[in-house]
Protein backbone atom coordinates (compact mmCIF):
# COMPACT_ATOMS: atom_id res chain seq x y z
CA UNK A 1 -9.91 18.31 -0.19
CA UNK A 2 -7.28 21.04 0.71
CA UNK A 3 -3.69 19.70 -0.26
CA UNK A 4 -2.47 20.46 2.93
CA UNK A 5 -5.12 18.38 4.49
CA UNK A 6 -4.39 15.67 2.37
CA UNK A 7 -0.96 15.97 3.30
CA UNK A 8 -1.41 15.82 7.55
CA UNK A 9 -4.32 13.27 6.61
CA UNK A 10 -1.56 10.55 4.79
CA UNK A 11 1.11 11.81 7.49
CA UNK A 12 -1.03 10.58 9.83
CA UNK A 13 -1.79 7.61 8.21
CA UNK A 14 1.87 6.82 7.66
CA UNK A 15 2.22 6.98 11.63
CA UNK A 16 -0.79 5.09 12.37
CA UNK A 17 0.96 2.19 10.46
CA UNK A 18 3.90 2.64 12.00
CA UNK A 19 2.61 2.15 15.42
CA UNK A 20 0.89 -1.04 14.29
CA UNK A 21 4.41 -2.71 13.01
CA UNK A 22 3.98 -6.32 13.08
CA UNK A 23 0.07 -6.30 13.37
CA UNK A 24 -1.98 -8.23 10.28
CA UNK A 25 -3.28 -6.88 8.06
CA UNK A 26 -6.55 -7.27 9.03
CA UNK A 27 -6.11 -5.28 12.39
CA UNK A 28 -4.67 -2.11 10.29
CA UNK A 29 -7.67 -2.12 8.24
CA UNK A 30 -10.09 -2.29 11.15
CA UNK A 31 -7.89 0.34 12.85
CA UNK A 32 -8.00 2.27 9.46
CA UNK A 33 -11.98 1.92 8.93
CA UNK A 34 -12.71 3.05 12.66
CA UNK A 35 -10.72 6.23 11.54
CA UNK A 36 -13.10 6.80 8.73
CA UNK A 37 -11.20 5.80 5.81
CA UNK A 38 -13.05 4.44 2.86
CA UNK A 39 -12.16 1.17 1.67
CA UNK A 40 -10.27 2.31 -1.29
CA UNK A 41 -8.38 4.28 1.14
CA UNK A 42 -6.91 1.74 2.75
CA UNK A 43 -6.33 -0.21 0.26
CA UNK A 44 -4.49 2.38 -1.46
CA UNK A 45 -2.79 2.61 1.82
CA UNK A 46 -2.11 -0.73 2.50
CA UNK A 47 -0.96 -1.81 -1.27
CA UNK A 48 -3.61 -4.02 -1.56
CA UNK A 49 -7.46 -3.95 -3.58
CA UNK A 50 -10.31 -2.77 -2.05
CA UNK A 51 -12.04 -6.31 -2.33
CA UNK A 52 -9.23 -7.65 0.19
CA UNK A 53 -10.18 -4.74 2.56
CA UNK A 54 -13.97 -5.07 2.02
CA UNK A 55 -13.31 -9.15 2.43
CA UNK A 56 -11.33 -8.44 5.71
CA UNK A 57 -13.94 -5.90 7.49
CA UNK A 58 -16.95 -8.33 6.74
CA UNK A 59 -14.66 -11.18 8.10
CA UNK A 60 -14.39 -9.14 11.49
CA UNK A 61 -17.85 -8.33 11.57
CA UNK A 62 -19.06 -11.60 11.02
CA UNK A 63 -16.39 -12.89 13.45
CA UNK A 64 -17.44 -10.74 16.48
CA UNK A 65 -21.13 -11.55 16.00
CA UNK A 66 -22.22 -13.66 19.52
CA UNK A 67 -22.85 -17.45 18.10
CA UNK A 68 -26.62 -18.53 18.73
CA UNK A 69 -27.21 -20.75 21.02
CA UNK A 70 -29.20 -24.41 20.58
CA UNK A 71 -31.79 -24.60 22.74
């Protein structure tokens, strides 16, 4: 990648978090996967590992699946 992309990408990465002051973690890094960042990305990002951000995605996924239903 072009340094100057790189640049304007992580500038606007820095004000993507700052909009989302106060949100959990896990919201940024939905927020910050919809955006197309890998998960190494945001974990760089987010000063974390990319097992906590691949742990958090799959825990929103699984959470927004509908619940079956007993018959």
């Amino acid at each position: 990648m072009d340094p100057s992309n790189e640049r304007i990408e992580r500038l606007l990465v820095l004000l993507l978090l700052q909009s989302m002051k106060g949100t959990s973690q896990r919201e940024k890094v939905i927020q910050l996967n919809i955006a197309g960042f890998s998960n190494f990305e945001i974990a760089e990002f987010l000063d974390t590992s990319p097992a906590v951000v691949a742990t958090l995605l799959y825990q929103s996924k699984k959470s927004g699946k509908p619940k079956k239903r007993r018959s």
